[in-house]
N, C-alpha and C. Protein backbone atom coordinates (compact mmCIF):
# COMPACT_ATOMS: atom_id res chain seq x y z
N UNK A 1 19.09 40.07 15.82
CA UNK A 1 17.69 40.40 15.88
C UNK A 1 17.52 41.81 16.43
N UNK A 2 16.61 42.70 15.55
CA UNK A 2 16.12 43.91 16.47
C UNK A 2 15.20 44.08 17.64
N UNK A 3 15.90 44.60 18.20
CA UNK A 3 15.09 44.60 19.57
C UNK A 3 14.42 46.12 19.62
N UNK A 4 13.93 46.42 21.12
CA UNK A 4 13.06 47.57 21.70
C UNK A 4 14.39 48.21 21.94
N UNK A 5 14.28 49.83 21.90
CA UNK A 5 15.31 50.32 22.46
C UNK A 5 14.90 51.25 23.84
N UNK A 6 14.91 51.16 24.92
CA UNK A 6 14.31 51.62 26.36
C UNK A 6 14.89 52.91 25.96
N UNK A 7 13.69 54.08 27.04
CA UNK A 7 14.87 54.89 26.99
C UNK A 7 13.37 55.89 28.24
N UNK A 8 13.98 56.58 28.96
CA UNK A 8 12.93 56.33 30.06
C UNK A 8 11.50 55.80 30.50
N UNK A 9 11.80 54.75 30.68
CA UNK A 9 10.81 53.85 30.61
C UNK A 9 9.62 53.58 29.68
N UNK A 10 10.02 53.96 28.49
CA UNK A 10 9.44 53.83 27.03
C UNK A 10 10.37 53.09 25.85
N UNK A 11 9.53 52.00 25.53
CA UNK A 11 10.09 51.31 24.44
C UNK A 11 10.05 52.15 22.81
N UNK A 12 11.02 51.90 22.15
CA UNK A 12 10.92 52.86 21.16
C UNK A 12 11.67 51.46 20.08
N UNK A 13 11.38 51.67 18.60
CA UNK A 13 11.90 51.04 17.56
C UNK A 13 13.05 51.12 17.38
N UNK A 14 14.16 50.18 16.90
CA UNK A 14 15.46 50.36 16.72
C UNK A 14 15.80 50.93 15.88
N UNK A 15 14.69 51.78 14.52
CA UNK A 15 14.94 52.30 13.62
C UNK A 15 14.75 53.51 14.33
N UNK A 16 14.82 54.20 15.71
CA UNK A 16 15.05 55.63 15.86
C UNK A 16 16.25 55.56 16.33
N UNK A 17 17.27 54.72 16.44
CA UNK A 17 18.67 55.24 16.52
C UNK A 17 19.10 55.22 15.34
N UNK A 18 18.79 53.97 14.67
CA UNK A 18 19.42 53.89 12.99
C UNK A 18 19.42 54.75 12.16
N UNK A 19 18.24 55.19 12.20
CA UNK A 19 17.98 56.16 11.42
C UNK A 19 18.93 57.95 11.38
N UNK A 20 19.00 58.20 12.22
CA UNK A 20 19.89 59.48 12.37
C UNK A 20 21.21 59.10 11.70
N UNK A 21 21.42 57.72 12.39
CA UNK A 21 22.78 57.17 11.79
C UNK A 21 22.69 57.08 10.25
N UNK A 22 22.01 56.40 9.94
CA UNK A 22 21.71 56.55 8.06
C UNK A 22 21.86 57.83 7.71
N UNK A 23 20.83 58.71 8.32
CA UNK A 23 21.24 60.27 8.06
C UNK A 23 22.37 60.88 7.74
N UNK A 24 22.99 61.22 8.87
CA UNK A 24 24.38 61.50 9.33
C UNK A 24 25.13 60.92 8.06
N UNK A 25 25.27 59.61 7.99
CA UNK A 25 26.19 59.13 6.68
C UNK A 25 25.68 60.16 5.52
N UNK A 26 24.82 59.91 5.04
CA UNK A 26 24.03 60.96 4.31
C UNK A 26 24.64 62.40 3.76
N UNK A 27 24.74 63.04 5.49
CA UNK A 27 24.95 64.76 5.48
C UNK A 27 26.57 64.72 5.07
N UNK A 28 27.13 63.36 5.78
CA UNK A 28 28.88 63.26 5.44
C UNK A 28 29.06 63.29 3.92
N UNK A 29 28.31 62.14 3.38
CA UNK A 29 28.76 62.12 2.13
C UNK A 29 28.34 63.06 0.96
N UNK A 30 26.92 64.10 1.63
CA UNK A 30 27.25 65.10 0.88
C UNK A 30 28.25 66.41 1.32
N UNK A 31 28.82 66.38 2.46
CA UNK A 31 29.66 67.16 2.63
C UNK A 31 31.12 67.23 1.26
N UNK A 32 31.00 65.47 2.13
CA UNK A 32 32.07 65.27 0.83
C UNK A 32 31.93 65.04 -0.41
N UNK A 33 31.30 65.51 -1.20
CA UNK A 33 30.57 65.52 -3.00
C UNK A 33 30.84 66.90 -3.06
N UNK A 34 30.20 67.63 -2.18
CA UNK A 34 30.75 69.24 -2.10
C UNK A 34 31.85 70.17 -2.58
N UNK A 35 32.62 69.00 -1.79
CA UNK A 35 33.99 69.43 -1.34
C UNK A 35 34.97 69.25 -2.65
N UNK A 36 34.27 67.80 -3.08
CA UNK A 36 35.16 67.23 -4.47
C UNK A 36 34.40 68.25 -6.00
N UNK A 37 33.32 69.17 -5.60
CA UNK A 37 32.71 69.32 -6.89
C UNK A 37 32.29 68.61 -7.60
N UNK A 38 31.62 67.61 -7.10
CA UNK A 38 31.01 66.32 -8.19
C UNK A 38 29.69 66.15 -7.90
N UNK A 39 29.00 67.67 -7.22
CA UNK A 39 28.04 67.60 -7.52
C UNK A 39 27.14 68.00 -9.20
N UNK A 40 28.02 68.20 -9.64
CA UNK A 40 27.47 69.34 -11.32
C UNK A 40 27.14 67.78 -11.83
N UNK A 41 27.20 66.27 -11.58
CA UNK A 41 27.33 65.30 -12.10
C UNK A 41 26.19 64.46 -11.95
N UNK A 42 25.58 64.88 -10.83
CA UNK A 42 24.31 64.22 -10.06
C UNK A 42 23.13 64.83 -11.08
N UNK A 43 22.36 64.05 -11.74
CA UNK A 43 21.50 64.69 -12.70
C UNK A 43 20.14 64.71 -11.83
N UNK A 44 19.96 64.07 -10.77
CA UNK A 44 18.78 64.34 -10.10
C UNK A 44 19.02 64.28 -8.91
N UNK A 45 19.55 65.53 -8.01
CA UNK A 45 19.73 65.21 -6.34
C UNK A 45 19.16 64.67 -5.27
N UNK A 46 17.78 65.21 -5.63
CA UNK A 46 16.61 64.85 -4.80
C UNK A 46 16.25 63.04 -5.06
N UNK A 47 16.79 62.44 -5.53
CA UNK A 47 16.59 60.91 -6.17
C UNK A 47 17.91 60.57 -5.64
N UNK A 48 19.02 60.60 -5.58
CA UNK A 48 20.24 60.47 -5.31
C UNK A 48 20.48 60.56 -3.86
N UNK A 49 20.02 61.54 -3.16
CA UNK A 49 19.57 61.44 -1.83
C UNK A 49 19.06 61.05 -1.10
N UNK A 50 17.57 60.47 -1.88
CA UNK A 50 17.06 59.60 -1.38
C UNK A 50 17.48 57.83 -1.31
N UNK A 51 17.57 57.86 -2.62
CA UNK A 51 18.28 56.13 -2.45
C UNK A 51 19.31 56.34 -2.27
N UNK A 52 20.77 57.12 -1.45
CA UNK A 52 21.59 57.23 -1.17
C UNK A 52 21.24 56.55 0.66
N UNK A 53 20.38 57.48 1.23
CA UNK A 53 19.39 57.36 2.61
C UNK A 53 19.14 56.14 2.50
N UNK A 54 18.65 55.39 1.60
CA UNK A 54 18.03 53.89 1.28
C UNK A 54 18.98 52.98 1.41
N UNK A 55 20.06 53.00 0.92
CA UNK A 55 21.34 52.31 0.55
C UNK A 55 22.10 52.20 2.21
N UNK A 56 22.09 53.80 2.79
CA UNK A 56 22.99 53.81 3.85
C UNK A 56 21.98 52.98 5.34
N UNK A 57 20.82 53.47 5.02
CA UNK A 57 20.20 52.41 5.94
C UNK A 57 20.09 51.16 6.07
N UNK A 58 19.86 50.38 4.73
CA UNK A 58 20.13 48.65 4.58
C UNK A 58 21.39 48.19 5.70
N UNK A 59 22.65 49.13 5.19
CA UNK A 59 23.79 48.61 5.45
C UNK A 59 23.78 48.93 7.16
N UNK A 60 23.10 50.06 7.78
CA UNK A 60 23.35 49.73 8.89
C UNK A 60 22.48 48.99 9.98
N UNK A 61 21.24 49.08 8.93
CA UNK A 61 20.37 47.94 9.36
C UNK A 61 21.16 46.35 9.51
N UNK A 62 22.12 46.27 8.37
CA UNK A 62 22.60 45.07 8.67
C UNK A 62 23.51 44.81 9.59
N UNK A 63 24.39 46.06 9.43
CA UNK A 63 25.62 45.74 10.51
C UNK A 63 25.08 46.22 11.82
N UNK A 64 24.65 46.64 12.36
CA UNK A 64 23.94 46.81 14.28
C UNK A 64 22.96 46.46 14.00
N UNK A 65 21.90 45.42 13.37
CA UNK A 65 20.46 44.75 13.55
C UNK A 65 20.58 43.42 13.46
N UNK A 66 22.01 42.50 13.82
CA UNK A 66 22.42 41.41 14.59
C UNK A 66 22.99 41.69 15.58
């Protein structure tokens, strides 16, 4: 279950840690698309990025939101 996350004496949503974390996966895996040149393959980045962000959040919504 998600809880409050404290943080000086203010409760905050558990989607403001998650979230950076979704990010972060994000900035990695376009580091690494970069790196491999497989970006010329992505026919719409801005769509790809986004449900990429979508995809990486579910999963860590699932794994640290038990």
């Amino acid at each position: 279950m998600l809880r409050e996350v404290g943080f000086g004496g203010m409760l905050f949503s558990p989607l403001v840690v998650l979230v950076p974390l979704a990010f972060a996966l994000v900035l990695l895996t376009r580091l690494v698309l970069h790196q491999l040149d497989v970006q010329g393959l992505i026919w719409k980045h801005a769509w790809f990025e986004v449900s990429l962000f979508v995809c990486y959040l579910a999963v860590v919504v699932y794994l640290f939101g038990s």
